[in-house]
Protein backbone atom coordinates (compact mmCIF):
# COMPACT_ATOMS: atom_id res chain seq x y z
CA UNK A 1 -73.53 23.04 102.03
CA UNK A 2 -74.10 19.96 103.74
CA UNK A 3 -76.10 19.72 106.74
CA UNK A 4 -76.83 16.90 109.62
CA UNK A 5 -77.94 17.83 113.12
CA UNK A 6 -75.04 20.28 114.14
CA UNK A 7 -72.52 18.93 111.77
CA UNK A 8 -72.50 21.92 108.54
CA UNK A 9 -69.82 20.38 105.42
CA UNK A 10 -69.08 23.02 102.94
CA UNK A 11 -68.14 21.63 99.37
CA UNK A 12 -67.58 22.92 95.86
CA UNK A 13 -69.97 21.30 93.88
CA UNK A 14 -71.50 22.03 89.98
CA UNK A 15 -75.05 22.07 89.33
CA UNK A 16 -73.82 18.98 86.44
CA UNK A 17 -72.45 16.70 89.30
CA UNK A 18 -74.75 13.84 90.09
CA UNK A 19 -75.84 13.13 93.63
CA UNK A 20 -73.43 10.21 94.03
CA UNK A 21 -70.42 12.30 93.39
CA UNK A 22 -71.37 14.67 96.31
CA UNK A 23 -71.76 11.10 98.18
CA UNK A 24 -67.84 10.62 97.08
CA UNK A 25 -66.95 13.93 97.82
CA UNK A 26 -68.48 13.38 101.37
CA UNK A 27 -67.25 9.94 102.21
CA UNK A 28 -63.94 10.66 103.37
CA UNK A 29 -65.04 13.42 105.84
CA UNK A 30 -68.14 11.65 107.40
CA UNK A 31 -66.31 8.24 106.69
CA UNK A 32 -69.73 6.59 105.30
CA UNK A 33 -69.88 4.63 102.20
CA UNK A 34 -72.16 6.53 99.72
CA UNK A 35 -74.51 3.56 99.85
CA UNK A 36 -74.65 4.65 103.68
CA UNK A 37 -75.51 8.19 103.00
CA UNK A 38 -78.75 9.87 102.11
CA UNK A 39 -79.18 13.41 100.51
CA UNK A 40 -82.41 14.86 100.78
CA UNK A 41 -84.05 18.51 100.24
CA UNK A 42 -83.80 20.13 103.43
CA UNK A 43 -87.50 21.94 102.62
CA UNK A 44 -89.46 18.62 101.38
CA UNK A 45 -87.36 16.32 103.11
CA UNK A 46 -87.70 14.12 99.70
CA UNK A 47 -84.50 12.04 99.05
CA UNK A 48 -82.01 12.73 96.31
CA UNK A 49 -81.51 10.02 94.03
CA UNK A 50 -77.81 9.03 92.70
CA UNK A 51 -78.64 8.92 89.24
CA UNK A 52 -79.43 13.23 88.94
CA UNK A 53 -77.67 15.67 88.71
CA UNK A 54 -77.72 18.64 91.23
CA UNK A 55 -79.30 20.89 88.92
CA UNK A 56 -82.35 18.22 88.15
CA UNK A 57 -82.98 18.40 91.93
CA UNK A 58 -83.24 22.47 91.57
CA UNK A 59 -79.60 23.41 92.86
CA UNK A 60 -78.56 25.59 90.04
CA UNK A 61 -75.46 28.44 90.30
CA UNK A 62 -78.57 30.96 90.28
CA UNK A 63 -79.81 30.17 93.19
CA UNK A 64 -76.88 28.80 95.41
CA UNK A 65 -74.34 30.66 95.84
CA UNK A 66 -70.98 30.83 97.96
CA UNK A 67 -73.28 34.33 100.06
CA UNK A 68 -76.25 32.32 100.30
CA UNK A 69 -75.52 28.62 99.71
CA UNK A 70 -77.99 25.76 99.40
CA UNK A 71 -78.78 23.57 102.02
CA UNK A 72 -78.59 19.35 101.50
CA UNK A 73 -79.81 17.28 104.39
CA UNK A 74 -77.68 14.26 105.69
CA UNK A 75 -78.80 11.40 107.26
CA UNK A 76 -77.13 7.85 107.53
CA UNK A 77 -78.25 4.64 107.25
CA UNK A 78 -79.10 2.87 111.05
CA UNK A 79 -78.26 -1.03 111.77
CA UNK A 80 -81.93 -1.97 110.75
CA UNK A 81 -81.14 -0.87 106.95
CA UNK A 82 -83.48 2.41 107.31
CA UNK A 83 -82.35 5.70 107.33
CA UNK A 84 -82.38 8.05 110.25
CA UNK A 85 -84.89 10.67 110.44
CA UNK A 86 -83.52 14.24 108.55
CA UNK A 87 -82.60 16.38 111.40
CA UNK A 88 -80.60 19.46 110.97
CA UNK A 89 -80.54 21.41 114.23
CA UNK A 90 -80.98 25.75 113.43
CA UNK A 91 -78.30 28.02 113.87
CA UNK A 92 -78.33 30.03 116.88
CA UNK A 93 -79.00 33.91 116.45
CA UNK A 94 -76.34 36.14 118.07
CA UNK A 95 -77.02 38.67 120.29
CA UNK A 96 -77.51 42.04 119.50
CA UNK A 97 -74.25 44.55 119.37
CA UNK A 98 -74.22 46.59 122.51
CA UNK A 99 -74.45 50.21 122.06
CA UNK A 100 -70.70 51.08 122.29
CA UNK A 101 -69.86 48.86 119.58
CA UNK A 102 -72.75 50.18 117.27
CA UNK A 103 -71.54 52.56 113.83
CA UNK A 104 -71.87 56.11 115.49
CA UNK A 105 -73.19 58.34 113.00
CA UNK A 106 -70.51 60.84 111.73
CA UNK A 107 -67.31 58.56 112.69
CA UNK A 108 -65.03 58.17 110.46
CA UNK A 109 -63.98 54.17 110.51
CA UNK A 110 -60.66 52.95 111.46
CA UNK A 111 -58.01 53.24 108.12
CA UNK A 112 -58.82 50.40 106.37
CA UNK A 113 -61.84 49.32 107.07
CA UNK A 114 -64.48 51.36 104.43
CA UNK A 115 -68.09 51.07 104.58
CA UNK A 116 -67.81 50.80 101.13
């Protein structure tokens, strides 16, 4: 996935596509150029570069995956021809389930829904 302040893009992407084609594969949605676009490692904020693939940047099909994908930082280029800072802005935490709607131990669920 795709991340830039509150904006999250999910994409199908291989671990052999290079960083420019998920910069092709983003243009039409964010409707930036890929010359526009940076892609940087959300945990070192270091930038992607267009020439490697997504699996020479450590995105590999072990380790992202559609339960727990990996997270790419966005940011676009300003007027001044620099880059805006990486800012991705965390998900908010939902409250907790009130009692009533808690599993009850020894209920049987509804048909269809198993706990299996």
């Amino acid at each position: 996935m795709v991340r830039r302040e509150k904006q999250t893009i999910f994409l199908d992407a291989t671990e052999e596509d290079t960083v420019l084609q998920l910069k092709k594969k983003l243009e039409p949605i964010v409707k930036r150029a890929p010359e526009d676009q940076r892609l940087y490692n959300v945990d070192t904020k270091d930038p992607l570069e267009d020439n490697k693939t997504l699996g020479d940047c450590g995105y590999k099909a072990t380790t992202a995956r559609a339960q727990d994908p990996a997270s790419i930082g966005l940011a676009f280029r300003l007027n001044d021809d620099t880059f805006e800072q990486g800012y991705i802005k965390t998900y908010t935490i939902p409250p907790e389930l009130p009692d009533v709607m808690k599993p009850q131990e020894g209920t049987v669920p509804p048909a269809g829904l198993s706990s299996e």
